[in-house]
N, C-alpha and C. Protein backbone atom coordinates (compact mmCIF):
# COMPACT_ATOMS: atom_id res chain seq x y z
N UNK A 1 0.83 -1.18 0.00
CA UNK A 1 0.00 0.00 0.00
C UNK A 1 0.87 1.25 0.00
N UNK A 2 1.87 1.31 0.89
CA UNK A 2 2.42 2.27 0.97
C UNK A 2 3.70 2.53 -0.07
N UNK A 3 3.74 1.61 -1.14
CA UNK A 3 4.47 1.96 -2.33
C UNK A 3 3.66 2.41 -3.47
N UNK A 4 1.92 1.75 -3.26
CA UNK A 4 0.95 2.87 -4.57
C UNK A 4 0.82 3.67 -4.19
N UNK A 5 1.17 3.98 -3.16
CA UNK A 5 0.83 5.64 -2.21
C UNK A 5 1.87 6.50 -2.88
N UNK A 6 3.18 5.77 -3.06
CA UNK A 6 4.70 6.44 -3.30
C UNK A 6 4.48 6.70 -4.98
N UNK A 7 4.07 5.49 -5.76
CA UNK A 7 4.50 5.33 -6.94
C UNK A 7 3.10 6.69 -7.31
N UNK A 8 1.68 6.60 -6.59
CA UNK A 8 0.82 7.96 -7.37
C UNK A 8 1.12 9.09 -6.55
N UNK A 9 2.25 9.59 -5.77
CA UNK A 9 2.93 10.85 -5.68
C UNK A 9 3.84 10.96 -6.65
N UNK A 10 4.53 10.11 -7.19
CA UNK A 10 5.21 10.16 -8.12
C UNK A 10 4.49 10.40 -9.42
N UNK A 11 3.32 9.70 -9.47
CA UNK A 11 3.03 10.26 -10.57
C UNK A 11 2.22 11.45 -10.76
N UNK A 12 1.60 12.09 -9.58
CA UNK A 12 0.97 13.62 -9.85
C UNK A 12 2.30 14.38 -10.06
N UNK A 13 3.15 14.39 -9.14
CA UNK A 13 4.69 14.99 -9.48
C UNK A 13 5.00 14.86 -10.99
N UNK A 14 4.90 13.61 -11.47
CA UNK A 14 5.45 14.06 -12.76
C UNK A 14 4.38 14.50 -13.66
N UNK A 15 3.22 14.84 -13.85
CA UNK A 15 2.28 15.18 -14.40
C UNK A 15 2.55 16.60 -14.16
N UNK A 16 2.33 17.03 -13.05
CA UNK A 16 2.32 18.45 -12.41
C UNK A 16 4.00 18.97 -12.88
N UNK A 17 4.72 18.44 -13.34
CA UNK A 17 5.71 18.85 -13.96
C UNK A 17 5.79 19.39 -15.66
N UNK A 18 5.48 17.69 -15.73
CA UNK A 18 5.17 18.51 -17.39
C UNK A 18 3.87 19.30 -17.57
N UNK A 19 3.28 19.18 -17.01
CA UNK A 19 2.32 20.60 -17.15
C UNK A 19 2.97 22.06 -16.63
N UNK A 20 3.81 21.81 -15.77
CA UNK A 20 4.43 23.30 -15.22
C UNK A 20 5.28 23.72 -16.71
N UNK A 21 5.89 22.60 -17.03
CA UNK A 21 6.94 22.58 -18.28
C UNK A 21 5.92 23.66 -19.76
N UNK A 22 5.09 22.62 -19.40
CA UNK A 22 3.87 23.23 -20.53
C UNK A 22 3.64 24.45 -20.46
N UNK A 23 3.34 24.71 -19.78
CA UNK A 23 2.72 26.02 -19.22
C UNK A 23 3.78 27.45 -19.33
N UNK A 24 5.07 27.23 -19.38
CA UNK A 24 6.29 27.61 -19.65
C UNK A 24 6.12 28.39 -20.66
N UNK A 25 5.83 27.47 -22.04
CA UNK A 25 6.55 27.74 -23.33
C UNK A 25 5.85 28.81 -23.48
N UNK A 26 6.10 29.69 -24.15
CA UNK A 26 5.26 31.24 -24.72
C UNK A 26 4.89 31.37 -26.06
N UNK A 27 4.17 31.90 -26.38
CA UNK A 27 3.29 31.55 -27.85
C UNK A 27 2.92 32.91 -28.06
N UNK A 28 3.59 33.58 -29.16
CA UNK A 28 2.86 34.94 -29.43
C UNK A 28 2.75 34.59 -30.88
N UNK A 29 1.73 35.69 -31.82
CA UNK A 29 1.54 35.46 -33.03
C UNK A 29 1.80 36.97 -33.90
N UNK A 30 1.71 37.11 -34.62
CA UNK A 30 1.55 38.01 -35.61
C UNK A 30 1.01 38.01 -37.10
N UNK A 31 0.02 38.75 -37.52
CA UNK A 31 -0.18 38.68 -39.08
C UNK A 31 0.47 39.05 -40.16
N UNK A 32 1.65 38.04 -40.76
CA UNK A 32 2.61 38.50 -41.06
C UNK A 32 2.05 39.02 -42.54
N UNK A 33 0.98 38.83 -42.87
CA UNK A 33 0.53 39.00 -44.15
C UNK A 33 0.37 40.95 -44.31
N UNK A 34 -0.40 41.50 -42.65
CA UNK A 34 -0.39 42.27 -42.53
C UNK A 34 0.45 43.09 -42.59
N UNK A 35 1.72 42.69 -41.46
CA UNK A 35 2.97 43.63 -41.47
C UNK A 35 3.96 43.65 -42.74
N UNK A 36 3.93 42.68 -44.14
CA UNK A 36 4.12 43.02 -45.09
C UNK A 36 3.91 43.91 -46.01
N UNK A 37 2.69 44.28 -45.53
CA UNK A 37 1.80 44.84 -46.46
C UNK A 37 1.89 47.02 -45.97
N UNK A 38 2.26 46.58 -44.70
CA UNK A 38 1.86 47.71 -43.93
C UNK A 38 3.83 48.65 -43.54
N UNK A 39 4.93 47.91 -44.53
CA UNK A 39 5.99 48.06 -44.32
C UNK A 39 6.32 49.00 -45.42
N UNK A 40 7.05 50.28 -45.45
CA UNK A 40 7.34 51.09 -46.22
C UNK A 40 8.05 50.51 -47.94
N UNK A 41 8.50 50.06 -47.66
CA UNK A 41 9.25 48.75 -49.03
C UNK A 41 8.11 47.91 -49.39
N UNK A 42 7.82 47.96 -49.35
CA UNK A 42 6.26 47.02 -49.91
C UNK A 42 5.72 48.18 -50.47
N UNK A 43 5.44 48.85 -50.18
CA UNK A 43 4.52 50.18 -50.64
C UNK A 43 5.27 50.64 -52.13
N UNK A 44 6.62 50.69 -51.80
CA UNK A 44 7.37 51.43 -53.14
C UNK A 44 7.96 50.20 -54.06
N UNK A 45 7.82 49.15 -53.42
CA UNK A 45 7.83 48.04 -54.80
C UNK A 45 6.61 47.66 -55.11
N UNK A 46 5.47 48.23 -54.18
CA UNK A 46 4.24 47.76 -55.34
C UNK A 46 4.00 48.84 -56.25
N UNK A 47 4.49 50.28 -55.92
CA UNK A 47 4.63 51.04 -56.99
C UNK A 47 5.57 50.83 -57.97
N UNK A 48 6.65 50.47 -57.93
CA UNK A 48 7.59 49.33 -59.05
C UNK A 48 6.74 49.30 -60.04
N UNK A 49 5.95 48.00 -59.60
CA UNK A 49 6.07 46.95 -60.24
C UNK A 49 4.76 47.57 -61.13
N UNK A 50 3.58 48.53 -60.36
CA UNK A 50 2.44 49.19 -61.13
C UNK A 50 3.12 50.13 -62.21
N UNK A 51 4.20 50.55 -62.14
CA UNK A 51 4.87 51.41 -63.23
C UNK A 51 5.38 50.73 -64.06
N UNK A 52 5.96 49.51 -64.08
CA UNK A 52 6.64 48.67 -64.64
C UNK A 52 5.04 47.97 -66.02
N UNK A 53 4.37 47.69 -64.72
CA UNK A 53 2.83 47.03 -65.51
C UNK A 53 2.25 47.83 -66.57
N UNK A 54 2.19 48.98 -66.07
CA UNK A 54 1.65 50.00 -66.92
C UNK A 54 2.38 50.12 -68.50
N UNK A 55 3.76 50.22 -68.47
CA UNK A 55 4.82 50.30 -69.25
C UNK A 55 3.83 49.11 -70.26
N UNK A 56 4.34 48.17 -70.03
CA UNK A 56 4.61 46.97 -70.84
C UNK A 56 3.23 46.83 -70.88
N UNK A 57 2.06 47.19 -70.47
CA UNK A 57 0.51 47.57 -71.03
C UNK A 57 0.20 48.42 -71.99
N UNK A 58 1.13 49.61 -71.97
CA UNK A 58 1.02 50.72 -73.20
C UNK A 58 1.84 50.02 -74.40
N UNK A 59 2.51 49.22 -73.86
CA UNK A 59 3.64 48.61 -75.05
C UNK A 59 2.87 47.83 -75.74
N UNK A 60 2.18 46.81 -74.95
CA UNK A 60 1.37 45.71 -75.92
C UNK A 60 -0.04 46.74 -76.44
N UNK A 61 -0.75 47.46 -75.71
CA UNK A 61 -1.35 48.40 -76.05
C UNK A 61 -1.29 48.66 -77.61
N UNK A 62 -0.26 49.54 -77.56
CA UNK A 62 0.34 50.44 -78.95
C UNK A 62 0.64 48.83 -80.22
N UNK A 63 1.08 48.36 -79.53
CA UNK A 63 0.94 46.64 -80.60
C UNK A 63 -0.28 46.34 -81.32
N UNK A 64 -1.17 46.15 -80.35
CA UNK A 64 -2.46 45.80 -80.60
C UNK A 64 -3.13 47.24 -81.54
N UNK A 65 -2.93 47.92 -81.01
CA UNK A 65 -3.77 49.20 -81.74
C UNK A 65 -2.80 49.34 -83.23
N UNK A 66 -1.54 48.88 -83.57
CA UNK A 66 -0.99 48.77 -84.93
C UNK A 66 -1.10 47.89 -85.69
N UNK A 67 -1.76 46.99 -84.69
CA UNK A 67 -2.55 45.57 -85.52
C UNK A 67 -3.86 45.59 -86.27
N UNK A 68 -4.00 46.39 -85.56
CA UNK A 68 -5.81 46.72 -85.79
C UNK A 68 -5.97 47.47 -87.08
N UNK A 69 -4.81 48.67 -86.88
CA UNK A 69 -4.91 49.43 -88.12
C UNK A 69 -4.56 48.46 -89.43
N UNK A 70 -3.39 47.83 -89.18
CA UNK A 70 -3.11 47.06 -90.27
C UNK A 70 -4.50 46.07 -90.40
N UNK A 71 -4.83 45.53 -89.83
CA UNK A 71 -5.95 44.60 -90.28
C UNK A 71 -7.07 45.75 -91.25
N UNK A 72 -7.47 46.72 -90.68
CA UNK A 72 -8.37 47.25 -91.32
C UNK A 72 -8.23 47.82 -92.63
N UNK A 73 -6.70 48.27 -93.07
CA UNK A 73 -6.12 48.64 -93.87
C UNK A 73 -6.43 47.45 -95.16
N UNK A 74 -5.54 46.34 -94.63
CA UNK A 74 -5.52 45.35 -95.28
C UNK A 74 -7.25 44.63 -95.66
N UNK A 75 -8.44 44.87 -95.13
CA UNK A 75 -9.63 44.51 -95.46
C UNK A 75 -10.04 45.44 -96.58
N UNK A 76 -10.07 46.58 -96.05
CA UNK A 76 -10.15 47.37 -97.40
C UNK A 76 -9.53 47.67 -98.97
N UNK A 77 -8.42 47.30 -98.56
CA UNK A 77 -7.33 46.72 -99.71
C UNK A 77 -7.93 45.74 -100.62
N UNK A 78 -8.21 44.54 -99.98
CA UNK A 78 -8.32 43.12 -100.44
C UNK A 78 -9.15 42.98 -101.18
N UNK A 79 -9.62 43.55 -101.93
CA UNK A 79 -10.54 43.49 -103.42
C UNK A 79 -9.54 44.02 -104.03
N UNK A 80 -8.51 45.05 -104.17
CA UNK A 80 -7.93 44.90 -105.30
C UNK A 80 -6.71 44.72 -105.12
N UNK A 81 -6.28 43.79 -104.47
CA UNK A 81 -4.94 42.85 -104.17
C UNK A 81 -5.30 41.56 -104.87
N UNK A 82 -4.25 41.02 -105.03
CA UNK A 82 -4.03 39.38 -105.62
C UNK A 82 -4.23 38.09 -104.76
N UNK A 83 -4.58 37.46 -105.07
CA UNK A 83 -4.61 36.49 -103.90
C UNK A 83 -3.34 36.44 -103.13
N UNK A 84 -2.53 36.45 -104.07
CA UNK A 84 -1.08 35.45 -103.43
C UNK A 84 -0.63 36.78 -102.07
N UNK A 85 -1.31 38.49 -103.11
CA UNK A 85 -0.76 39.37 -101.99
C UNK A 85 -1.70 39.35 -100.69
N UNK A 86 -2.79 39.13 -101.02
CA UNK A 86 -3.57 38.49 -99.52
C UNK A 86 -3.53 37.44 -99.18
N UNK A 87 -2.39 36.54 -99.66
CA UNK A 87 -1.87 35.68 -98.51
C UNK A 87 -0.98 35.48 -97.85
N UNK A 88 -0.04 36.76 -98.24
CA UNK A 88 0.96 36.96 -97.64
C UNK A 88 0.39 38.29 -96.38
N UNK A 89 -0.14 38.65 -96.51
CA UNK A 89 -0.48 39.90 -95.63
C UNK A 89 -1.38 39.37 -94.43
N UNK A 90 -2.13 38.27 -94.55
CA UNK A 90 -2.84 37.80 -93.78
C UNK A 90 -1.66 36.78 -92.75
N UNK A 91 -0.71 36.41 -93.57
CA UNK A 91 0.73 35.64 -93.11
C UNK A 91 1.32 36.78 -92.17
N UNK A 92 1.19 37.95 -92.32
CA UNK A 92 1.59 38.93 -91.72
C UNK A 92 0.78 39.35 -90.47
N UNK A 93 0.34 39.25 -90.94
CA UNK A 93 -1.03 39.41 -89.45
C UNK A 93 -0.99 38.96 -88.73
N UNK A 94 -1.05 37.09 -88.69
CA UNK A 94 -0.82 36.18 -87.71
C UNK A 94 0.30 36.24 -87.29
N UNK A 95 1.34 36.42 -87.72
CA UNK A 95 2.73 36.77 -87.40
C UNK A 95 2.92 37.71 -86.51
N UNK A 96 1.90 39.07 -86.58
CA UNK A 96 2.19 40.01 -85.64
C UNK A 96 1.30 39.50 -84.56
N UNK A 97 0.23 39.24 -84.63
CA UNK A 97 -0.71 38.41 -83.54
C UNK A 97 0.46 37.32 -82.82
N UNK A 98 0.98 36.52 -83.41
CA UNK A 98 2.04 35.83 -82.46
C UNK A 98 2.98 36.72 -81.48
N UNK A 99 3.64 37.19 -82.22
CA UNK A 99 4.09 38.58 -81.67
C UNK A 99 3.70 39.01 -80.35
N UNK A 100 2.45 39.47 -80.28
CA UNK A 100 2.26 39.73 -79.45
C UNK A 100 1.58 39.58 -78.44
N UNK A 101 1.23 37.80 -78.93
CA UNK A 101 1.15 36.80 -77.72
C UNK A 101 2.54 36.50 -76.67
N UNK A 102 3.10 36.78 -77.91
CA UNK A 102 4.78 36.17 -77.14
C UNK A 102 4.73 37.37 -75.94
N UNK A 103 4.87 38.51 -76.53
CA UNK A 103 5.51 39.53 -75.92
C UNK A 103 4.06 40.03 -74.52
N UNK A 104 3.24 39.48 -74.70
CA UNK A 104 2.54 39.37 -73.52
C UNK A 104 2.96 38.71 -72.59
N UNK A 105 3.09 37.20 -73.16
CA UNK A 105 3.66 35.88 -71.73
C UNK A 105 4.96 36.45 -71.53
N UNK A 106 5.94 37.31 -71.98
CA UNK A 106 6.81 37.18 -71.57
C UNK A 106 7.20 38.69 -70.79
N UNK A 107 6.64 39.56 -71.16
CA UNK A 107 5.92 40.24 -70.17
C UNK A 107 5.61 40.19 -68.95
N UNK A 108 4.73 39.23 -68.78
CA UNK A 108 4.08 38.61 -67.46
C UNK A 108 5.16 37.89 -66.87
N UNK A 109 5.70 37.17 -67.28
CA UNK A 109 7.07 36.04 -66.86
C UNK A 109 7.92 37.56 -66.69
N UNK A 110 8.42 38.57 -66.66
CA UNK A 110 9.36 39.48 -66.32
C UNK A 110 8.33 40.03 -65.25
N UNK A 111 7.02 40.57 -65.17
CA UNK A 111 6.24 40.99 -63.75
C UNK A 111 6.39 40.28 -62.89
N UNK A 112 6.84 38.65 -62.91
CA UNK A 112 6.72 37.80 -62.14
C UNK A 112 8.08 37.73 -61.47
N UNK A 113 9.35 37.70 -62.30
CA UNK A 113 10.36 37.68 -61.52
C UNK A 113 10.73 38.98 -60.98
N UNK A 114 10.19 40.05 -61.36
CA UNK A 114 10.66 41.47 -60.68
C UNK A 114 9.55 41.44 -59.68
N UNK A 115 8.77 40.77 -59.20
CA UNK A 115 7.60 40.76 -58.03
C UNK A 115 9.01 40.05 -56.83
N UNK A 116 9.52 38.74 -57.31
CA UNK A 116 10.15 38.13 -56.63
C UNK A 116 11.74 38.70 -56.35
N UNK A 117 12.00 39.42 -57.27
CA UNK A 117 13.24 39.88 -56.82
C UNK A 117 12.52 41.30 -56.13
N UNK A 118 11.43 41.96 -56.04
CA UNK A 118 10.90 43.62 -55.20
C UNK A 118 11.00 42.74 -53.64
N UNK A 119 10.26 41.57 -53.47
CA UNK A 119 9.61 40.92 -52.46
C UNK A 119 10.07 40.27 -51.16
N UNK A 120 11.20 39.75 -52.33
CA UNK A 120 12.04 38.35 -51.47
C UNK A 120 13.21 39.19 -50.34
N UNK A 121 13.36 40.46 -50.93
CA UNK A 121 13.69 40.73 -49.36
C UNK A 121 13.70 41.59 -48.41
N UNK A 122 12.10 42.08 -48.25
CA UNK A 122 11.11 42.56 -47.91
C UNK A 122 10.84 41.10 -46.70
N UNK A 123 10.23 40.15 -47.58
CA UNK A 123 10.01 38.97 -46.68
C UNK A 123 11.35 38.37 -45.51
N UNK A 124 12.19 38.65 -46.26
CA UNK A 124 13.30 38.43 -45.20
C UNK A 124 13.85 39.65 -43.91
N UNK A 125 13.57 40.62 -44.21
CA UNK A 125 13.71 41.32 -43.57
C UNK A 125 12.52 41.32 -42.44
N UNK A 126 11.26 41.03 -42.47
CA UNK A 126 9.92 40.80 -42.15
C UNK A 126 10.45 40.28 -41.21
N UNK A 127 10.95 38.61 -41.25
CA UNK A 127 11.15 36.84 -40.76
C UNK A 127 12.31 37.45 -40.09
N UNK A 128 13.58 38.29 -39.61
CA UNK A 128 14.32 38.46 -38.85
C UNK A 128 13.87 39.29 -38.24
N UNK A 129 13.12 40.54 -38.03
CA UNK A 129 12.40 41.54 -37.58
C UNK A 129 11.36 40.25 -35.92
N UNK A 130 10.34 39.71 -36.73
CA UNK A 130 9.61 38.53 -35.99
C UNK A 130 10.76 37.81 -35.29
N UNK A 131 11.89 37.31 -35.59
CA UNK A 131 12.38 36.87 -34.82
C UNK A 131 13.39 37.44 -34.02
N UNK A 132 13.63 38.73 -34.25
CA UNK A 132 14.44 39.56 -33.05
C UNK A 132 13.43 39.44 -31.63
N UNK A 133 12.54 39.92 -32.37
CA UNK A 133 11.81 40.50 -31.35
C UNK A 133 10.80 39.23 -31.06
N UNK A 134 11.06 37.80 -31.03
CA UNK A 134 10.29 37.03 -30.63
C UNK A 134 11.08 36.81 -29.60
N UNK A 135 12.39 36.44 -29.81
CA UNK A 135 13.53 36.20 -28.68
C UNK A 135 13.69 37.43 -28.19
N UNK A 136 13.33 38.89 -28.16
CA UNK A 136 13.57 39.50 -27.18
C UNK A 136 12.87 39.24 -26.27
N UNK A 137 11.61 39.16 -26.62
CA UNK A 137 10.52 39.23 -25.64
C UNK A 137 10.30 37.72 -25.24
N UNK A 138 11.23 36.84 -25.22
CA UNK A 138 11.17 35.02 -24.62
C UNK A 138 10.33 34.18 -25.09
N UNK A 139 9.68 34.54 -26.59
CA UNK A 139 8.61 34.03 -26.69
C UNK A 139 9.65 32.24 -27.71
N UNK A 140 8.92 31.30 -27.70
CA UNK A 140 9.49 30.03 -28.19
C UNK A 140 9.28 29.76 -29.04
N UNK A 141 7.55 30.42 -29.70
CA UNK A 141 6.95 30.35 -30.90
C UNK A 141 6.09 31.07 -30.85
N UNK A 142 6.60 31.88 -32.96
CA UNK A 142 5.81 32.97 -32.98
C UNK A 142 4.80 32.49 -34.66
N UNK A 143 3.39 32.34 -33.95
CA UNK A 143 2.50 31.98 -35.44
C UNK A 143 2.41 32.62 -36.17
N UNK A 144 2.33 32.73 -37.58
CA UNK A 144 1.40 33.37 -38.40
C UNK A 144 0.10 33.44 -38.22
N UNK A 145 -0.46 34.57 -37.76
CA UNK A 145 -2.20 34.65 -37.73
C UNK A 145 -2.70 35.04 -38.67
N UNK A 146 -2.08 34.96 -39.89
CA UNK A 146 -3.01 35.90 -41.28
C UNK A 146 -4.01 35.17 -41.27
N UNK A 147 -4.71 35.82 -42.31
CA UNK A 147 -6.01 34.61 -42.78
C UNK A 147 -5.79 34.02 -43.49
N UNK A 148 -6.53 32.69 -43.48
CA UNK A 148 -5.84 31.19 -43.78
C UNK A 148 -4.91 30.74 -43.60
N UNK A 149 -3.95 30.90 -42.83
CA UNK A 149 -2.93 30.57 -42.16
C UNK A 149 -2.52 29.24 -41.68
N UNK A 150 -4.04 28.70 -41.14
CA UNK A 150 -4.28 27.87 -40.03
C UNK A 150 -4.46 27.93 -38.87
N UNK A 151 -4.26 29.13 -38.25
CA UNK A 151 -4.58 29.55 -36.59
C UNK A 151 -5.80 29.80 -36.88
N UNK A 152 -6.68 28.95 -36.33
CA UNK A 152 -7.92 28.99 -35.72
C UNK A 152 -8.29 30.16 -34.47
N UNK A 153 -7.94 30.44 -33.66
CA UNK A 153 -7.66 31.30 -32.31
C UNK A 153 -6.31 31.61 -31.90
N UNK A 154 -6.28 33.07 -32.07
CA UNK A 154 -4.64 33.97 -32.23
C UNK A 154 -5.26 34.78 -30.76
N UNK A 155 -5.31 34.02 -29.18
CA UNK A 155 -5.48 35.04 -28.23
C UNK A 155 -4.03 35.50 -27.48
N UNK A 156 -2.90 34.83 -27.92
CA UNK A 156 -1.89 34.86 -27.09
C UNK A 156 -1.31 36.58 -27.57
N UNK A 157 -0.56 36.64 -27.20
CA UNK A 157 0.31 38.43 -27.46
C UNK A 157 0.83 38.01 -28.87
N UNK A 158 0.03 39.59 -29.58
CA UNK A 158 0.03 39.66 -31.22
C UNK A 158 1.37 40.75 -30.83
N UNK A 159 2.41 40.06 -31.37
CA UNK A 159 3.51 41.32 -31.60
C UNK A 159 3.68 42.35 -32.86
N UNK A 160 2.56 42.21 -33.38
CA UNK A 160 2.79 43.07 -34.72
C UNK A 160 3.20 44.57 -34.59
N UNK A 161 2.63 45.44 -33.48
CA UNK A 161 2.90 46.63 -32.57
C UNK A 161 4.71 46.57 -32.82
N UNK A 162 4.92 45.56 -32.52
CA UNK A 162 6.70 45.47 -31.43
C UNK A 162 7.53 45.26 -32.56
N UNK A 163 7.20 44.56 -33.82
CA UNK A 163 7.84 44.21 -34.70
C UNK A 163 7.87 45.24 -35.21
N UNK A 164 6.89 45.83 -35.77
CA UNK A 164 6.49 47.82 -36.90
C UNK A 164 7.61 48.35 -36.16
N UNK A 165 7.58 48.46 -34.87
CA UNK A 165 8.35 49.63 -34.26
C UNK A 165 10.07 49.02 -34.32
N UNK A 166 10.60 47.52 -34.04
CA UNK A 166 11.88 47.30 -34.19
C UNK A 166 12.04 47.81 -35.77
N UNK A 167 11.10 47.71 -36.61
CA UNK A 167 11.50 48.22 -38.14
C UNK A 167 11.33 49.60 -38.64
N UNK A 168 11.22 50.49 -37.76
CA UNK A 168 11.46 51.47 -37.95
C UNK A 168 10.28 52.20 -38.02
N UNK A 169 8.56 51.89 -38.27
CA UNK A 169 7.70 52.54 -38.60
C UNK A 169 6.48 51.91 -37.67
């Protein structure tokens, strides 16, 4: 008797331990989606990249609108052209229509890597910022609370406040 007496002090002791243990770890979160968004460099590479967009919109723009003319040109023509010369001009057409399919996708494929080279270190600067200041403040783990994230309930200490201010704004 007096060793199940010993062995269930021993075991609330060790229960009541790892729960003290538990109880320890610190859990703060932040919406990192937010403080990206809300960081001075984010702001002037999304103006980048809207100046950049714009560009290469007036570019394909001005394409398309020299296509158009030529097409219309070329319809009105085509009663007194030759066949062979309306089949070369229509060869021309699709040609510029390729054109400027190409120069669309590739377009987009250059918005895409200048998003990732404006971004990538923005985001890094973000992810050391969160973690200065997760280990200043003792925390062990710091969540992402954006939306969709996966945090269901973000009640622990949101450092987003502490992080803005280690970054300057």
């Amino acid at each position: 008797m007096k060793q199940l007496k010993t062995l269930a002090i021993a075991f609330v002791l060790a229960v009541g331990a790892v729960s003290f243990a538990g109880a320890q770890s610190k859990v703060a979160h932040i919406n990192v989606q937010q403080l990206v968004e809300d960081m001075p460099e984010m702001k002037a590479a999304r103006a980048e990249l809207e100046k950049l967009e714009k560009q290469y919109s007036a570019d394909l723009q001005s394409s398309g609108q020299e296509l158009q003319n030529k097409i219309k040109l070329y319809e009105s023509e085509a009663g007194t052209k030759s066949e062979d010369e309306n089949r070369k001009r229509a060869e021309e057409v699709q040609g510029m229509q390729n054109n400027i399919m190409q120069a669309r996708q590739t377009a987009e494929q250059e918005l895409q890597k200048k998003q990732m080279e404006l971004i990538q270190p923005i985001l890094e600067k973000a992810q050391k910022a969160i973690q200065k200041v997760g280990r200043a403040q003792g925390f062990q783990y710091v969540l992402d609370s954006s939306p969709n994230s996966g945090i269901l309930l973000a009640d622990g200490k949101d450092i987003l406040a502490d992080v803005k201010k280690e970054l300057g704004f």
